[in-house]
Protein backbone atom coordinates (compact mmCIF):
# COMPACT_ATOMS: atom_id res chain seq x y z
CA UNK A 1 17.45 11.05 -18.88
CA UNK A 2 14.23 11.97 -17.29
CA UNK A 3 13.46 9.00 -14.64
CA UNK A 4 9.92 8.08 -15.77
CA UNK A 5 11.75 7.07 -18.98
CA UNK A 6 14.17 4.79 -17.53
CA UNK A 7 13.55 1.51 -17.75
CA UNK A 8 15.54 -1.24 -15.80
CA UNK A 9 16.61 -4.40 -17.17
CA UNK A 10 16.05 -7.42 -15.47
CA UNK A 11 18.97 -8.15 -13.54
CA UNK A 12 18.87 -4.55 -12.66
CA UNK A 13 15.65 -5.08 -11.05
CA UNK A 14 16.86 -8.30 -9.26
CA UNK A 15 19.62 -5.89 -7.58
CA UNK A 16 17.33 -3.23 -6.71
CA UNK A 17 15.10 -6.17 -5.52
CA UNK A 18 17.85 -7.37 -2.67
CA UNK A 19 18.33 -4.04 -1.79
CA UNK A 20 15.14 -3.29 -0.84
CA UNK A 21 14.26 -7.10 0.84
CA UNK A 22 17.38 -7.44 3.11
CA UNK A 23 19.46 -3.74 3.24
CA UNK A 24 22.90 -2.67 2.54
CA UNK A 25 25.00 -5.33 0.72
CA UNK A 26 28.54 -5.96 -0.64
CA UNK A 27 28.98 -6.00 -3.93
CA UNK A 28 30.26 -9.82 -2.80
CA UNK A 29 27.17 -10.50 -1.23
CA UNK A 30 25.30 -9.00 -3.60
CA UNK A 31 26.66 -11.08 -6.73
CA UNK A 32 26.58 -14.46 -4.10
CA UNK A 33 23.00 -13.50 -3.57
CA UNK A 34 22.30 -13.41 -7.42
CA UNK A 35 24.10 -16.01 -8.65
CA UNK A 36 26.08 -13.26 -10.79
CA UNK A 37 29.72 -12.93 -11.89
CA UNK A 38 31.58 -10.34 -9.92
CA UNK A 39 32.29 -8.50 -13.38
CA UNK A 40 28.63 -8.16 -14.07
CA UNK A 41 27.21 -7.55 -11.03
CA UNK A 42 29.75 -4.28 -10.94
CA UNK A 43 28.40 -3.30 -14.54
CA UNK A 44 25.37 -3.66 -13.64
CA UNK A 45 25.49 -1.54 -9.84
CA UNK A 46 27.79 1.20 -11.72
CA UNK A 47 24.95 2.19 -14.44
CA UNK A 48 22.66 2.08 -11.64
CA UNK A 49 24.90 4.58 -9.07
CA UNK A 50 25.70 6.39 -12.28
CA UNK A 51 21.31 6.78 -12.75
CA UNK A 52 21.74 7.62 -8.80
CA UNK A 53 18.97 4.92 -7.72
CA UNK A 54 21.36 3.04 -5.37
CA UNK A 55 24.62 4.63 -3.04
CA UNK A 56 27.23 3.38 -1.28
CA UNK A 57 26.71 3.45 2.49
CA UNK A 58 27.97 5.96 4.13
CA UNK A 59 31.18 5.37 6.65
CA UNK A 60 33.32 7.90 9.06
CA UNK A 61 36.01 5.10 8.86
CA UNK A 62 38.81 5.77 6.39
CA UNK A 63 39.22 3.54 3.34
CA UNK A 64 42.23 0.84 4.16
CA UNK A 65 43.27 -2.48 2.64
CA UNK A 66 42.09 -4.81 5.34
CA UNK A 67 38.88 -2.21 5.56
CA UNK A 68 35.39 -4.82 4.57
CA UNK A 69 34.12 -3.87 1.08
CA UNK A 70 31.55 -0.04 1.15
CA UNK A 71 28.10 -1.99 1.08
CA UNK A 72 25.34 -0.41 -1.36
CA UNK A 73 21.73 0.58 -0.77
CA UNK A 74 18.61 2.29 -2.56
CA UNK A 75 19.14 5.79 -2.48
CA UNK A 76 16.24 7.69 -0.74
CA UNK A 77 17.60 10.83 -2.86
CA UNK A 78 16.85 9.22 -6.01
CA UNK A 79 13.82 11.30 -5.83
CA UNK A 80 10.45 11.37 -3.81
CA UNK A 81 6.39 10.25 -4.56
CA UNK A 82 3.34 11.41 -3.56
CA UNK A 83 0.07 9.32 -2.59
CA UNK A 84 -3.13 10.54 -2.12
CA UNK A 85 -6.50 8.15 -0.61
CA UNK A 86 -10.38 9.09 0.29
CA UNK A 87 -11.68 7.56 3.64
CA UNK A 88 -15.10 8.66 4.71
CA UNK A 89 -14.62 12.33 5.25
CA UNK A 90 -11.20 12.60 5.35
CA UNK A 91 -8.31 12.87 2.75
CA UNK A 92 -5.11 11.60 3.58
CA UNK A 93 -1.75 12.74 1.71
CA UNK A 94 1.93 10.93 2.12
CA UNK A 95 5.23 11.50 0.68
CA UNK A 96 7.92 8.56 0.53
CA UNK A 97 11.49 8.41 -0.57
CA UNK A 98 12.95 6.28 -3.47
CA UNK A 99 13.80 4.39 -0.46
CA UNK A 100 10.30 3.49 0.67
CA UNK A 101 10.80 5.95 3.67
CA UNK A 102 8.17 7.91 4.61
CA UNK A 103 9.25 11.40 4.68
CA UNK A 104 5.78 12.95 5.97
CA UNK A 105 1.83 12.05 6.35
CA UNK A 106 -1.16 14.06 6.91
CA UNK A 107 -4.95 13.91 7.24
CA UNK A 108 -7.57 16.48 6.59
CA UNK A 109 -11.39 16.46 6.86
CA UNK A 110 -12.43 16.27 3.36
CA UNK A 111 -15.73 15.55 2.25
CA UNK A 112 -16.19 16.78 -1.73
CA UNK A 113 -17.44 14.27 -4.41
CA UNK A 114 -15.88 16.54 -7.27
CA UNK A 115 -12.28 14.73 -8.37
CA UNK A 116 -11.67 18.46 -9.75
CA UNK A 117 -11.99 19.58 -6.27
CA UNK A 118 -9.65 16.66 -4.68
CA UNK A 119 -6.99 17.17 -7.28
CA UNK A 120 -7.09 21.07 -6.02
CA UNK A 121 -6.82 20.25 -2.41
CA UNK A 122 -3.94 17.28 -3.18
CA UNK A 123 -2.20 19.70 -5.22
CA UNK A 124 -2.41 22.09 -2.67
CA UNK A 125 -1.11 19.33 0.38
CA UNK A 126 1.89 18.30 -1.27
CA UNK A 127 3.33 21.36 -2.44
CA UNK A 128 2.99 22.93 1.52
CA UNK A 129 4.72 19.32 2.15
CA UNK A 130 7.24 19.62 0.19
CA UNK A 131 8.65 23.34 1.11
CA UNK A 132 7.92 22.05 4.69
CA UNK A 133 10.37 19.02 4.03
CA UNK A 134 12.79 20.95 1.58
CA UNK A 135 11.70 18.70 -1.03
CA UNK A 136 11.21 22.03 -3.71
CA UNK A 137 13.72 21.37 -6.91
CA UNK A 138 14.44 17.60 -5.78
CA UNK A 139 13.13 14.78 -8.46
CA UNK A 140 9.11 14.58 -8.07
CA UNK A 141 8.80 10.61 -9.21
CA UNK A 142 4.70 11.23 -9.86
CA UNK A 143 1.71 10.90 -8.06
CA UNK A 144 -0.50 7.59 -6.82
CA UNK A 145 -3.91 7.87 -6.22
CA UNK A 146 -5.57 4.63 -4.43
CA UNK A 147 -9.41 4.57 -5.57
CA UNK A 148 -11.96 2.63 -4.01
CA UNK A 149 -13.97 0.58 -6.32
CA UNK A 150 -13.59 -1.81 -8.98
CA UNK A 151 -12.01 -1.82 -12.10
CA UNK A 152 -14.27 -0.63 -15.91
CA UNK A 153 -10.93 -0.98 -18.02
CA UNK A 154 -8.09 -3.64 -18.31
CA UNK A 155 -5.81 -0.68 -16.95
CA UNK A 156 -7.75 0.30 -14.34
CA UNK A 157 -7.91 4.09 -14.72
CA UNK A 158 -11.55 4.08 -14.94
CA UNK A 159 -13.07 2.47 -11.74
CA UNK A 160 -17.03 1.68 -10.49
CA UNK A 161 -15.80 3.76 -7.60
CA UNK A 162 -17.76 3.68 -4.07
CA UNK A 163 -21.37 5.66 -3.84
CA UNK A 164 -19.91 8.54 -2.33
CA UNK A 165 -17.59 8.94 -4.86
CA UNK A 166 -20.59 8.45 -7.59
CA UNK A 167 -18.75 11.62 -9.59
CA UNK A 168 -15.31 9.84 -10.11
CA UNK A 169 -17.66 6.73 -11.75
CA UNK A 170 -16.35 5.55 -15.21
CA UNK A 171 -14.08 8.53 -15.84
CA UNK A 172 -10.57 8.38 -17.01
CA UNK A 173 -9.13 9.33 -13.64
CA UNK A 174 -5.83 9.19 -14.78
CA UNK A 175 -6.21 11.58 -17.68
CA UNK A 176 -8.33 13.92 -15.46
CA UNK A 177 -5.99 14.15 -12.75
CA UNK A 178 -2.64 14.49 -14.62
CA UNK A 179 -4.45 18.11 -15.92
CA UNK A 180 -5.24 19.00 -12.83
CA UNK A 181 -2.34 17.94 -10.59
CA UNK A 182 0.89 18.48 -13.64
CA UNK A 183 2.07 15.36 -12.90
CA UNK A 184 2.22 11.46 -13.83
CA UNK A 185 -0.51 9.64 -12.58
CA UNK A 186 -0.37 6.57 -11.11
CA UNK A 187 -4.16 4.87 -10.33
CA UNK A 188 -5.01 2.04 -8.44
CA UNK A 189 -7.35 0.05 -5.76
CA UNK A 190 -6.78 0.90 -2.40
CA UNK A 191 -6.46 -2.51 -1.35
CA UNK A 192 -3.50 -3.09 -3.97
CA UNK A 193 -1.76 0.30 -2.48
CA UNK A 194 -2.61 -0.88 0.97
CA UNK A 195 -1.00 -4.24 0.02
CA UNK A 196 2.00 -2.49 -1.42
CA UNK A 197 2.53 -0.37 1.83
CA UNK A 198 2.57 -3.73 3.77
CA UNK A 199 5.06 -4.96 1.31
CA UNK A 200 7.76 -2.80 1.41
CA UNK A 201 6.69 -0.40 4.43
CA UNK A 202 5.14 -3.23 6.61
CA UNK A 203 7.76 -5.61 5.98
CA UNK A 204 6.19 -8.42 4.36
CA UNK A 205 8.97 -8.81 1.56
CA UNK A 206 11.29 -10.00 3.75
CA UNK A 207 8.82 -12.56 5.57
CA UNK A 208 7.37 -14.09 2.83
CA UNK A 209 6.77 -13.71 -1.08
CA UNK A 210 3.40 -14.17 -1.09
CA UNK A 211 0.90 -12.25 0.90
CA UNK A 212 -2.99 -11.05 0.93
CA UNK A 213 -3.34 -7.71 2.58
CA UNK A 214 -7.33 -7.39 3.44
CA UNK A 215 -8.34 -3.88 3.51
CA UNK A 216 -11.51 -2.78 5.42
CA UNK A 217 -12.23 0.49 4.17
CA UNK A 218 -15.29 1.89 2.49
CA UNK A 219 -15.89 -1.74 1.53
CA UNK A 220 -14.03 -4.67 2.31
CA UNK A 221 -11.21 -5.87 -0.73
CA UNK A 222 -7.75 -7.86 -0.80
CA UNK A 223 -4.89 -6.84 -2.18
CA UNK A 224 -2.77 -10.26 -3.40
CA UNK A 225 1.38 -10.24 -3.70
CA UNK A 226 3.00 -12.62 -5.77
CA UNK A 227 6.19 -13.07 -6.18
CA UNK A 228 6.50 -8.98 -5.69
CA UNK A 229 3.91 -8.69 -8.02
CA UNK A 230 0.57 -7.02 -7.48
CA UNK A 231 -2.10 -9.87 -8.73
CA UNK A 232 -4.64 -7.25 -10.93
CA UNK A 233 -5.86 -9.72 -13.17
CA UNK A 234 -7.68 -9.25 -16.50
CA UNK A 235 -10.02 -6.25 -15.65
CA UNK A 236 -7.12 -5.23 -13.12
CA UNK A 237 -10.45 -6.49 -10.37
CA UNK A 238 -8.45 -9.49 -8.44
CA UNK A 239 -9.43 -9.29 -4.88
CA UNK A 240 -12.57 -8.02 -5.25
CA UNK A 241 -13.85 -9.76 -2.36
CA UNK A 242 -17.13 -7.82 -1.66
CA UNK A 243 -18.91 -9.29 -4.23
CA UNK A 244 -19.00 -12.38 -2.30
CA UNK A 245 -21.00 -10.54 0.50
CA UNK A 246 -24.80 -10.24 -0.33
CA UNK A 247 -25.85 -7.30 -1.39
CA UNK A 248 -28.78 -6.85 1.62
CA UNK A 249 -26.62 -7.70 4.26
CA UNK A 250 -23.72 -5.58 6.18
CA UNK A 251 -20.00 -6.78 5.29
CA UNK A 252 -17.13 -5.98 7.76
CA UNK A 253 -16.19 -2.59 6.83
CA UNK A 254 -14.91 1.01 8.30
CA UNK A 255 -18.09 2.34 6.78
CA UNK A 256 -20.14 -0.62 7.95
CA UNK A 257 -18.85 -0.05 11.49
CA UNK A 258 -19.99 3.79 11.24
CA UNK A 259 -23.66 3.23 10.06
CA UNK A 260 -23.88 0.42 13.29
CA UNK A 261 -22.60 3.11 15.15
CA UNK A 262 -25.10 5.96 14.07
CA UNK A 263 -27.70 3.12 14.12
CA UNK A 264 -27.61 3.07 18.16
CA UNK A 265 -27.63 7.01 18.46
CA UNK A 266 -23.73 7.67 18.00
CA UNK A 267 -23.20 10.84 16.13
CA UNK A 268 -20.71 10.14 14.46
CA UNK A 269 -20.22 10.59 10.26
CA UNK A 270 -16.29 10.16 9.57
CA UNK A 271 -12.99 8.79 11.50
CA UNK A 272 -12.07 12.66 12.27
CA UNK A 273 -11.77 12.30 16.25
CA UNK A 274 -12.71 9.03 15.78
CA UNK A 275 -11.76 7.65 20.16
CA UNK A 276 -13.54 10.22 21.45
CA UNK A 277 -16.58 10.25 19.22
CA UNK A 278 -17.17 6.38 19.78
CA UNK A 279 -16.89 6.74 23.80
CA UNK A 280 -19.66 4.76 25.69
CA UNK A 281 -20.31 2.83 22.65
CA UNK A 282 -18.00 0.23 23.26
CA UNK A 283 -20.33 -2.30 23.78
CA UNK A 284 -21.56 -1.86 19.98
CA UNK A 285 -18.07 -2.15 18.52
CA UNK A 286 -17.51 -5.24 20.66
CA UNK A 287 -20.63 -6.65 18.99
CA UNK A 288 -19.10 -5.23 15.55
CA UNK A 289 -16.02 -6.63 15.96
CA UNK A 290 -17.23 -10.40 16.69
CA UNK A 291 -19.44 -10.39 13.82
CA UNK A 292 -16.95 -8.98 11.45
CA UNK A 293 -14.47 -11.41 12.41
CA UNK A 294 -17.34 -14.16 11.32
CA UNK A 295 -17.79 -12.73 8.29
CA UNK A 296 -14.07 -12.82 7.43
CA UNK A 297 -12.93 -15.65 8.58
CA UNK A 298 -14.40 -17.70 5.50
CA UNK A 299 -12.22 -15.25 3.63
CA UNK A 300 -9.03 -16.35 5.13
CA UNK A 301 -10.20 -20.34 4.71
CA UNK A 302 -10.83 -19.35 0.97
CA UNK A 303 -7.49 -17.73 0.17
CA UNK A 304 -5.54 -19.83 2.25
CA UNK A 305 -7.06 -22.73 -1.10
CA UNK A 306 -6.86 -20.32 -3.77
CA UNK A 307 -3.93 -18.05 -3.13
CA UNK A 308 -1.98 -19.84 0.10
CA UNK A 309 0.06 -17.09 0.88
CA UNK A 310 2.54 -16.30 3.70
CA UNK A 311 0.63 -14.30 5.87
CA UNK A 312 -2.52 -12.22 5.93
CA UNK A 313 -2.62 -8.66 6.80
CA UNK A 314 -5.32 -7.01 8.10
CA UNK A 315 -5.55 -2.97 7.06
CA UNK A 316 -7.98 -0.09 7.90
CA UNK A 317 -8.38 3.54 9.06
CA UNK A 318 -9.86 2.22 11.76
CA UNK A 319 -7.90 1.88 15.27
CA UNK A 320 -5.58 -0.96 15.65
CA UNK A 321 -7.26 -2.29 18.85
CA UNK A 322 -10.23 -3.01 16.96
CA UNK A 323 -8.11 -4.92 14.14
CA UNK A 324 -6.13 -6.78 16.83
CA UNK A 325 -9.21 -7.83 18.31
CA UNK A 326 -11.37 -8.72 14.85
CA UNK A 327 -8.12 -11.00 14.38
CA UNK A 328 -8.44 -12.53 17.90
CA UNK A 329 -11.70 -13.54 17.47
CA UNK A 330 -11.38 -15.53 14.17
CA UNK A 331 -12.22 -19.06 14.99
CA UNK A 332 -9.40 -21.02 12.94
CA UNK A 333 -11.50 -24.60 14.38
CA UNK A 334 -14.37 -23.84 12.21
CA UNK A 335 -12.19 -23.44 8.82
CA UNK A 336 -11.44 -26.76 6.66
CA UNK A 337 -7.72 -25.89 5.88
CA UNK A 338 -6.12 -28.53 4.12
CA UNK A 339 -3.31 -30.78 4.06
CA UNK A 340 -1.41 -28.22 1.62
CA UNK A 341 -0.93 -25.49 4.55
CA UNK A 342 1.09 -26.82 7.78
CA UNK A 343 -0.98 -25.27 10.97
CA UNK A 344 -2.91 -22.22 11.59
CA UNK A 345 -2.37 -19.35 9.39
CA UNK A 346 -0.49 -16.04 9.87
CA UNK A 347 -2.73 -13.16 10.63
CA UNK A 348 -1.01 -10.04 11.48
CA UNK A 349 -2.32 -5.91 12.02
CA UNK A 350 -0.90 -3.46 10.07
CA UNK A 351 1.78 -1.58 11.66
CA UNK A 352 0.68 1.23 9.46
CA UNK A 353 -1.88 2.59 11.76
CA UNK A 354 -4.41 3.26 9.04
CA UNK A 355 -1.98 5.23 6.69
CA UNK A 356 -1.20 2.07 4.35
CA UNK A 357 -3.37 2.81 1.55
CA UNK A 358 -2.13 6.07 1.62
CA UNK A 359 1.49 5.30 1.49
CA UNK A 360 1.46 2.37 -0.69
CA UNK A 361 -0.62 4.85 -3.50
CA UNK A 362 3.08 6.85 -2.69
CA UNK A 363 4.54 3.64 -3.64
CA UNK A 364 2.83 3.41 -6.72
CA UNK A 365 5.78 5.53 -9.00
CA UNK A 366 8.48 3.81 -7.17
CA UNK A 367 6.90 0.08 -7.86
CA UNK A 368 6.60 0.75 -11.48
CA UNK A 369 10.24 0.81 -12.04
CA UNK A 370 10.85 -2.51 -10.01
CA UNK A 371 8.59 -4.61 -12.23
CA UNK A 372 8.63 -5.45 -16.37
């Protein structure tokens, strides 16, 4: 059966679900955790070992009565995915197991509006990638692409993508890319990948169900978990939160932070070398930094009402000092949070240093079999 065709049931997915929130398990646990008869929950795991999308774990000690039942796991052999993201002038490429694992990352300078030309160069990256990781002849799952922009079609796979992308604007991408790359195409926002990444990568999905990931890339948009669920809405647009900034004004983003930058005579025109670039204008990020952190704080106050999730993430190419301090100088007096949420929310930095887009567009394939 060729694994884009298979399609999980849901108590399959519930299993697969566990797996991935809390690790090995025991069959035991496993059907405890469920609520599942011991018969079915062994059905159920045996068509899924037999489909090779979980194992048992592997153990050097040898198999005796008193020994504790083999515990299962998703099987990062069950195949691999590929995810491909934009920033300003650079293109970013990641590979991930079945697992969620990420088996290897890179970063180019990349600066060509022409999709044709970006499907070349990510064909290009992940085949070098793969003989590089032995990954040639091993199940390819399909390709995610995270696009930044909103959404023209209930689907998604034509997007009002960013200004420097003005040549990917209200194409299929998904058509375009699948005849250039040979493969499945997966497209989405790059805030839902980023939010993705955080989910499974990050570890959000085993702190809390609920989550807005807020990514600050060539604009500034949310990506919204529910329930393990990616919130798209009806024109696949939820967490389009830059349409709340006016249009005349600067909104805390990577790109925002570059124009201030070149705006007091830094040359600087991408995140390649982006430390060394920046040096002796650290009294203009400073300056960026508290002002974005104004700008977003009535974000947090507004989905804390709307959404109130677990925790907030906060995701970008840009260096995780600056994101640690953005988050430190939120002012959490100055929001009305109401009686519904119990103190001061939870606002974390990705642990993704900037690759979570990237990864969670690897994610993409792998997501798509663990929801309806």
């Amino acid at each position: 059966m060729a694994y884009a065709k298979l399609r999980l049931d849901d108590d399959e997915r519930r299993i697969m679900q566990v797996l991935r929130s809390v690790g090995g398990r025991s069959r035991k646990q496993l059907a405890g955790d469920l609520a599942m008869s011991a018969s079915k929950l062994t059905r159920l795991s045996s068509n899924l070992l037999a489909h090779g999308l979980i194992e048992e774990c592997p153990s050097s000690e040898p198999v005796t009565p008193g020994r504790p039942a083999v515990p299962l796991r998703i099987s990062p052999d069950a195949g691999y995915a590929v995810g491909a993201m934009l920033h300003r002038g650079l293109m970013e490429v990641a590979l991930v197991d079945y697992a969620g694992g990420v088996i290897a990352h890179s970063s180019q300078p990349f600066d060509d509006p022409d999709p044709r030309v970006f499907a070349a160069r990510v064909t290009a990256s992940m085949h070098a990638m793969a003989i590089e990781n032995r990954l040639l002849g091993r199940r390819l799952l399909g390709v995610g692409i995270g696009v930044p922009g909103s959404s023209l079609s209930p689907e998604g796979n034509r997007r009002w993508t960013v200004d420097s992308l003005g040549a990917w604007r209200g194409i299929d991408l998904k058509t375009l890319f699948e005849e250039h790359i040979g493969h499945r195409i997966w497209i989405e926002n790059d805030a839902n990948t980023a939010a993705l990444a955080e989910y499974y990568v990050g570890g959000l999905m085993r702190r809390c169900s609920t989550a807005v990931v807020i990514l600050l890339g060539h604009g500034i948009g949310a990506g919204i978990i529910v329930e393990g669920r990616i919130l798209r809405g009806a024109m696949a647009s939820a967490g389009e939160i830059g349409c709340l900034y006016p249009n005349d004004r600067p909104r805390p983003s990577t790109l925002d932070l570059l124009i201030t930058l070149r705006a007091a005579g830094c040359d600087i025109h991408s995140l390649v070398d982006f430390e060394a670039v920046v040096a002796g204008y650290e009294d203009v990020v400073d300056a960026w930094v508290r002002r974005a952190a104004s700008q977003i704080a009535p974000i947090i106050n507004w989905g804390l009402a709307w959404i109130d999730p677990g925790e907030f993430v906060i995701s970008s190419p840009l260096p995780n000092r600056i994101l640690r301090a953005l988050v430190e100088h939120i002012d959490f007096g100055a929001m009305h949070i109401g009686d519904h949420v119990s103190g001061v929310p939870i606002i974390s930095v990705s642990t993704l240093e900037g690759a979570a887009a990237t990864i969670g567009a690897a994610l993409l394939p792998i997501h798509a079999t663990a929801v309806a």
